[in-house]
C-alpha atoms as a PDB file:
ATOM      1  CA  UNK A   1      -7.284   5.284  -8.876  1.00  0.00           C
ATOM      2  CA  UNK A   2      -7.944   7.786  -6.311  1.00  0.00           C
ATOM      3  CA  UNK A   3     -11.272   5.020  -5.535  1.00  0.00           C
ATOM      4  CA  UNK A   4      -8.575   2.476  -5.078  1.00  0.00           C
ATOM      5  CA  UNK A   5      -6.672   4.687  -2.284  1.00  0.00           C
ATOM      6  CA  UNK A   6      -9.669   5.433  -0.010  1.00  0.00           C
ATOM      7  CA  UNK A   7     -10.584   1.997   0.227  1.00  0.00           C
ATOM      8  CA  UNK A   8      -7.091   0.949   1.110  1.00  0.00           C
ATOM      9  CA  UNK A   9      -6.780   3.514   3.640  1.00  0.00           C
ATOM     10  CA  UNK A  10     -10.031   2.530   5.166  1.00  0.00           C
ATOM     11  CA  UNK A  11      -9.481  -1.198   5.196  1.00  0.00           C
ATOM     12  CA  UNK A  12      -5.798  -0.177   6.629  1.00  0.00           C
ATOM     13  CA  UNK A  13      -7.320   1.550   9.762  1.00  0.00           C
ATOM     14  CA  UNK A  14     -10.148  -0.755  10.017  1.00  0.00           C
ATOM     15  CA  UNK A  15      -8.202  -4.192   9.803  1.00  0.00           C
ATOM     16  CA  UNK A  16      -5.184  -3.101  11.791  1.00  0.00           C
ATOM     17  CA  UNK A  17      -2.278  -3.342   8.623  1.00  0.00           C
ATOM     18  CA  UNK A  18       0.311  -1.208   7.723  1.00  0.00           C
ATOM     19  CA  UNK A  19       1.238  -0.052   4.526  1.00  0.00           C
ATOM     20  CA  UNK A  20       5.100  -0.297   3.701  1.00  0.00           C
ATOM     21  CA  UNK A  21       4.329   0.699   0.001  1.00  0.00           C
ATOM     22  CA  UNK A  22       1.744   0.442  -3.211  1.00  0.00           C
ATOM     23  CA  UNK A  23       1.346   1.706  -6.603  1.00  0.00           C
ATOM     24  CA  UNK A  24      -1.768   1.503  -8.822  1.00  0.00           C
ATOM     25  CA  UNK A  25      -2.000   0.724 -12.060  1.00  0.00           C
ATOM     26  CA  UNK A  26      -4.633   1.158 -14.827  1.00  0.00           C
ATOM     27  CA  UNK A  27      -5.262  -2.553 -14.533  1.00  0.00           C
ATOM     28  CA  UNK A  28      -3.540  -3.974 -11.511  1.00  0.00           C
ATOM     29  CA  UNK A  29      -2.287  -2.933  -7.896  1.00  0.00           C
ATOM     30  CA  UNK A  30       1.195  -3.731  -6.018  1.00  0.00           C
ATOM     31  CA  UNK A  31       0.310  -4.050  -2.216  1.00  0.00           C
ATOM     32  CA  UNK A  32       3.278  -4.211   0.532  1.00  0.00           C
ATOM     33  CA  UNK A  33       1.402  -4.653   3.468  1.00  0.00           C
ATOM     34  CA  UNK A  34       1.435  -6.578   6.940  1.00  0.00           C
ATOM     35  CA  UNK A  35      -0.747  -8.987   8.549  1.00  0.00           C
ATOM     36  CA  UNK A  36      -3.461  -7.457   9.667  1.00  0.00           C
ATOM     37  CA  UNK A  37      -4.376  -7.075  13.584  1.00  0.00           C
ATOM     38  CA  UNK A  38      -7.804  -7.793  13.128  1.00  0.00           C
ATOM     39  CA  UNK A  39      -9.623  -9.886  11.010  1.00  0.00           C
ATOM     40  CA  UNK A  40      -7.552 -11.889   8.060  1.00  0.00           C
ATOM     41  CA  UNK A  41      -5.675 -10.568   5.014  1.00  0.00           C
ATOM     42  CA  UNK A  42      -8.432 -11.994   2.658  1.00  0.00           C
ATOM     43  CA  UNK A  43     -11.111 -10.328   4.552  1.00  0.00           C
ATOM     44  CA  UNK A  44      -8.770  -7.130   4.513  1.00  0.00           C
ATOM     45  CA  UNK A  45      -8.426  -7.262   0.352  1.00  0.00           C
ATOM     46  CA  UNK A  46     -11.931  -8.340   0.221  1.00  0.00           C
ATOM     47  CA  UNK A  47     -12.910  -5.130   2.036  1.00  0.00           C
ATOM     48  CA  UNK A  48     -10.913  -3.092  -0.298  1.00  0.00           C
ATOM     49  CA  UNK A  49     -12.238  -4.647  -3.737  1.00  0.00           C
ATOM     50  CA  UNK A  50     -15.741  -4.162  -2.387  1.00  0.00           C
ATOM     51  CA  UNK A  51     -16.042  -0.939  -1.868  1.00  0.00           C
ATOM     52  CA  UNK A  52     -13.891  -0.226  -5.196  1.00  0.00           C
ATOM     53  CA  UNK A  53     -16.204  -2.293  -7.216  1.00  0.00           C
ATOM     54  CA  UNK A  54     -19.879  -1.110  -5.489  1.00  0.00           C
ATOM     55  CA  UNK A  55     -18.746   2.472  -6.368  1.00  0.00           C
ATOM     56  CA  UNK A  56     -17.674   1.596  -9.658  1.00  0.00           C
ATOM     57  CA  UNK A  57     -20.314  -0.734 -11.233  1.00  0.00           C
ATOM     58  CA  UNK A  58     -22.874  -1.362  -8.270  1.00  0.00           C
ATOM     59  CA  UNK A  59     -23.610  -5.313  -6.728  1.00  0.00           C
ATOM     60  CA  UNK A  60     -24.227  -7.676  -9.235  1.00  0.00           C
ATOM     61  CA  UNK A  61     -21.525  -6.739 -11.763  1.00  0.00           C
ATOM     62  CA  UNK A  62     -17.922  -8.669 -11.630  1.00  0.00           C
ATOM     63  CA  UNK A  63     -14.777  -5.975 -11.774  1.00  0.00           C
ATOM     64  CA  UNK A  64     -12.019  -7.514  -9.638  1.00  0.00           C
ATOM     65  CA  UNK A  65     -10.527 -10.746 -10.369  1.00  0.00           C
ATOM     66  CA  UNK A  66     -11.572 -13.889  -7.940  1.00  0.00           C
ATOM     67  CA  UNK A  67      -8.168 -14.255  -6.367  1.00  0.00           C
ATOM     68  CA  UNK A  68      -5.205 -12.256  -5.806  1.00  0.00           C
ATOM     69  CA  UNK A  69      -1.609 -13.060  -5.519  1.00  0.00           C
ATOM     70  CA  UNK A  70       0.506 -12.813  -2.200  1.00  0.00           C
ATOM     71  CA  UNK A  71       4.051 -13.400  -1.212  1.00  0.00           C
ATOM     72  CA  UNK A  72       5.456 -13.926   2.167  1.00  0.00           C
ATOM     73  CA  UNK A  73       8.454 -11.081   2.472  1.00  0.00           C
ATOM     74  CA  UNK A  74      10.792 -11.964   5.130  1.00  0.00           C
ATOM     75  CA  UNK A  75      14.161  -9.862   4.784  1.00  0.00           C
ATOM     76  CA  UNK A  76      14.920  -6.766   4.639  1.00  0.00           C
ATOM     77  CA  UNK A  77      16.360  -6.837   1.733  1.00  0.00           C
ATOM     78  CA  UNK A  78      13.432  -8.965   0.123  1.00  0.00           C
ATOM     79  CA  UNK A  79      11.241  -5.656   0.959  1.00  0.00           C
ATOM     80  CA  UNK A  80      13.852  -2.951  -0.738  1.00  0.00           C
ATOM     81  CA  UNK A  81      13.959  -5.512  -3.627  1.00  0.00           C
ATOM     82  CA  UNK A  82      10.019  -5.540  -3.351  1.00  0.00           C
ATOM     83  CA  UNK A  83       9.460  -1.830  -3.502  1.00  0.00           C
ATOM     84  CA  UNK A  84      11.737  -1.114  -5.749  1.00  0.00           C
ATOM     85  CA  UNK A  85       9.783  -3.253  -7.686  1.00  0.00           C
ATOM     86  CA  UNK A  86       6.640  -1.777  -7.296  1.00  0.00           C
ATOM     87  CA  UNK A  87       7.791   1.992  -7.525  1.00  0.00           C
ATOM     88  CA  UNK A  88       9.361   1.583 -10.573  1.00  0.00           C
ATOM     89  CA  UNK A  89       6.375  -0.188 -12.244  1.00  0.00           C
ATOM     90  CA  UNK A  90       4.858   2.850 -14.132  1.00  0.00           C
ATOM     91  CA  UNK A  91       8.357   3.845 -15.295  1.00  0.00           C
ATOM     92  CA  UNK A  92       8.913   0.119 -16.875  1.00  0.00           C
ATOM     93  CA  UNK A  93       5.188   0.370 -18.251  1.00  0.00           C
ATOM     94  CA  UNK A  94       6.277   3.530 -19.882  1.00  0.00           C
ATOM     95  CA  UNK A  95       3.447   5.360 -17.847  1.00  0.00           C
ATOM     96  CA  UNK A  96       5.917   8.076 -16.894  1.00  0.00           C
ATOM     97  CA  UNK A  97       9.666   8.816 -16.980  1.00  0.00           C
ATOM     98  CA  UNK A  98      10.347   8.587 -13.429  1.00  0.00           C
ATOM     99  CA  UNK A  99       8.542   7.256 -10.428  1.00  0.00           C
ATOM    100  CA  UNK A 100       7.647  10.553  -8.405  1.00  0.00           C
ATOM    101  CA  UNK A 101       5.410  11.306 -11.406  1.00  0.00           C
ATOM    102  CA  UNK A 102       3.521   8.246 -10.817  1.00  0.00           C
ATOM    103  CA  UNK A 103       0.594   9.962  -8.915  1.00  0.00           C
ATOM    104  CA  UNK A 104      -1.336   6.885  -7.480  1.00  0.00           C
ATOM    105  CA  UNK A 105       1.943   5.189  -5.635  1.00  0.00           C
ATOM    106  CA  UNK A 106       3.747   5.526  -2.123  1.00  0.00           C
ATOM    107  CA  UNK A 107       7.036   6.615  -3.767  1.00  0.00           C
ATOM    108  CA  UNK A 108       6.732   9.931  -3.094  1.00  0.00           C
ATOM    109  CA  UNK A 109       6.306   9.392   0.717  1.00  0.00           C
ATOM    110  CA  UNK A 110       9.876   7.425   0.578  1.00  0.00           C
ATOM    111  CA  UNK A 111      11.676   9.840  -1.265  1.00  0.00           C
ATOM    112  CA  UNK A 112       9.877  13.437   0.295  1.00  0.00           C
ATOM    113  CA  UNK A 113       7.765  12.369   3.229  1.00  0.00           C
ATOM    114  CA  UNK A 114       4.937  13.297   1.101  1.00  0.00           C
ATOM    115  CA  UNK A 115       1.918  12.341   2.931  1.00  0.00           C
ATOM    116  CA  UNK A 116      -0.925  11.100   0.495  1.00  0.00           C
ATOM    117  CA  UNK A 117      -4.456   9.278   1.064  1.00  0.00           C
ATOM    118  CA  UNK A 118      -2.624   6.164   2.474  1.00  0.00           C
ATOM    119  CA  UNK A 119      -0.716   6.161   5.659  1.00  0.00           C
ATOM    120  CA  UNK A 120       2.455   4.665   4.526  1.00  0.00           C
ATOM    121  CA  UNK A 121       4.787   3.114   7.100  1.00  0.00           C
ATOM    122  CA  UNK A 122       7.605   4.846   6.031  1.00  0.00           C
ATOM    123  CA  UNK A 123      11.136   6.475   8.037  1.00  0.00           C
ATOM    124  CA  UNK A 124       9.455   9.790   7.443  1.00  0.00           C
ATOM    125  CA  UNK A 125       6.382   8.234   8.984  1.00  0.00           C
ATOM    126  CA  UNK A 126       8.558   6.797  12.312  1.00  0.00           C
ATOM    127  CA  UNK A 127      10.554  10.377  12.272  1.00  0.00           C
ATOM    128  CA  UNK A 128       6.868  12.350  12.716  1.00  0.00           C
ATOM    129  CA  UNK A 129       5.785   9.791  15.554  1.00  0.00           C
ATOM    130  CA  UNK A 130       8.490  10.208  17.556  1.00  0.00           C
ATOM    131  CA  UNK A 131       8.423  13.903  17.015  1.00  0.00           C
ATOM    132  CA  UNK A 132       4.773  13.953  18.280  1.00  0.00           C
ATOM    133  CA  UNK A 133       5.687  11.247  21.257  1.00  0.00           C
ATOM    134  CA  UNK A 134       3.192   8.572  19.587  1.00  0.00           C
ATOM    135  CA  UNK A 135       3.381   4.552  18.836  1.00  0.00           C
ATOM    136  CA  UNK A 136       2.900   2.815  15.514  1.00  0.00           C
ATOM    137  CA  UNK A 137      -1.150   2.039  15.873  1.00  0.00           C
ATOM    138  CA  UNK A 138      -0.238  -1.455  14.534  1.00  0.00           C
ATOM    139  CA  UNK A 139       2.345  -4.272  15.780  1.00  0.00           C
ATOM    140  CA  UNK A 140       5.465  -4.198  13.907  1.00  0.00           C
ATOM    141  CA  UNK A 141       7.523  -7.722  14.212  1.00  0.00           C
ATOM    142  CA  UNK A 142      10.522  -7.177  12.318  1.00  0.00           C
ATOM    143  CA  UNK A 143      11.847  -3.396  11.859  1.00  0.00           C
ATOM    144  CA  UNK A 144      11.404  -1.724   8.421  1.00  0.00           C
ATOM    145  CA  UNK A 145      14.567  -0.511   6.439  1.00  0.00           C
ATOM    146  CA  UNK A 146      13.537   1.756   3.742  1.00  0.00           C
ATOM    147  CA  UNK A 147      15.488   1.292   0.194  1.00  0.00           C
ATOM    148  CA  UNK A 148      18.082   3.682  -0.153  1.00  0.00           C
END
């Protein structure tokens, strides 16, 4: 799982996304994530289950699944609905009791500013930028509202 969170957070900085949150599973990811500035969001996911699979089974084995499923979130409150979602996947799974025990997710960084392997474009993320006088590295269209 830890695999999975490298290669996400070098496809993030390579491609040009940000990551509003993520959690992954023994068989399956959640992804919140923008367009990319570079390149597409296939060639972004493509980068990521790459390097995943090469370091998990070499070339010429299949691990990943040929295509993945997206959804166009719009609203704010589309993306609380979303992460909610996603955060509270290992609890509903019966993985763990509560969703800061989930190690491999971005739910931490919402509720502690907990920073992890992936840079997650959270308010505790915004809060340390402006603290050190920096810009988001990536275009944000529409401001982010973290759930509550």
């Amino acid at each position: 799982m830890h695999l999975f969170e490298t290669a996400l957070e070098r496809s993030r900085v390579r491609y040009g996304f940000y990551v509003a949150g993520y959690v992954v599973m023994p068989e399956h990811v959640h992804l919140l994530i923008s367009e990319p500035e570079r390149g597409t969001l296939a060639s972004a996911v493509q980068a990521i289950k790459q390097s995943v699979a090469r370091k998990l089974i070499g070339d010429n084995e299949h691990f990943w699944q040929a295509r993945y499923y997206d959804f166009n979130v719009w609203t704010a409150r589309k993306r609380i609905e979303k992460l909610r979602y996603i955060h509270r996947n290992p609890v509903k799974r019966g993985l763990v009791e509560k969703p800061e025990e989930w190690l491999w997710s971005s739910f931490r960084n919402y509720a502690t500013g907990e920073e992890g392997v992936v840079e997650v474009e959270s308010p505790w993320t915004g809060r340390k930028r402006e603290r050190m006088g920096t810009v988001p590295r990536v275009r944000i269209t529409k401001p982010f509202t973290a759930p509550p």
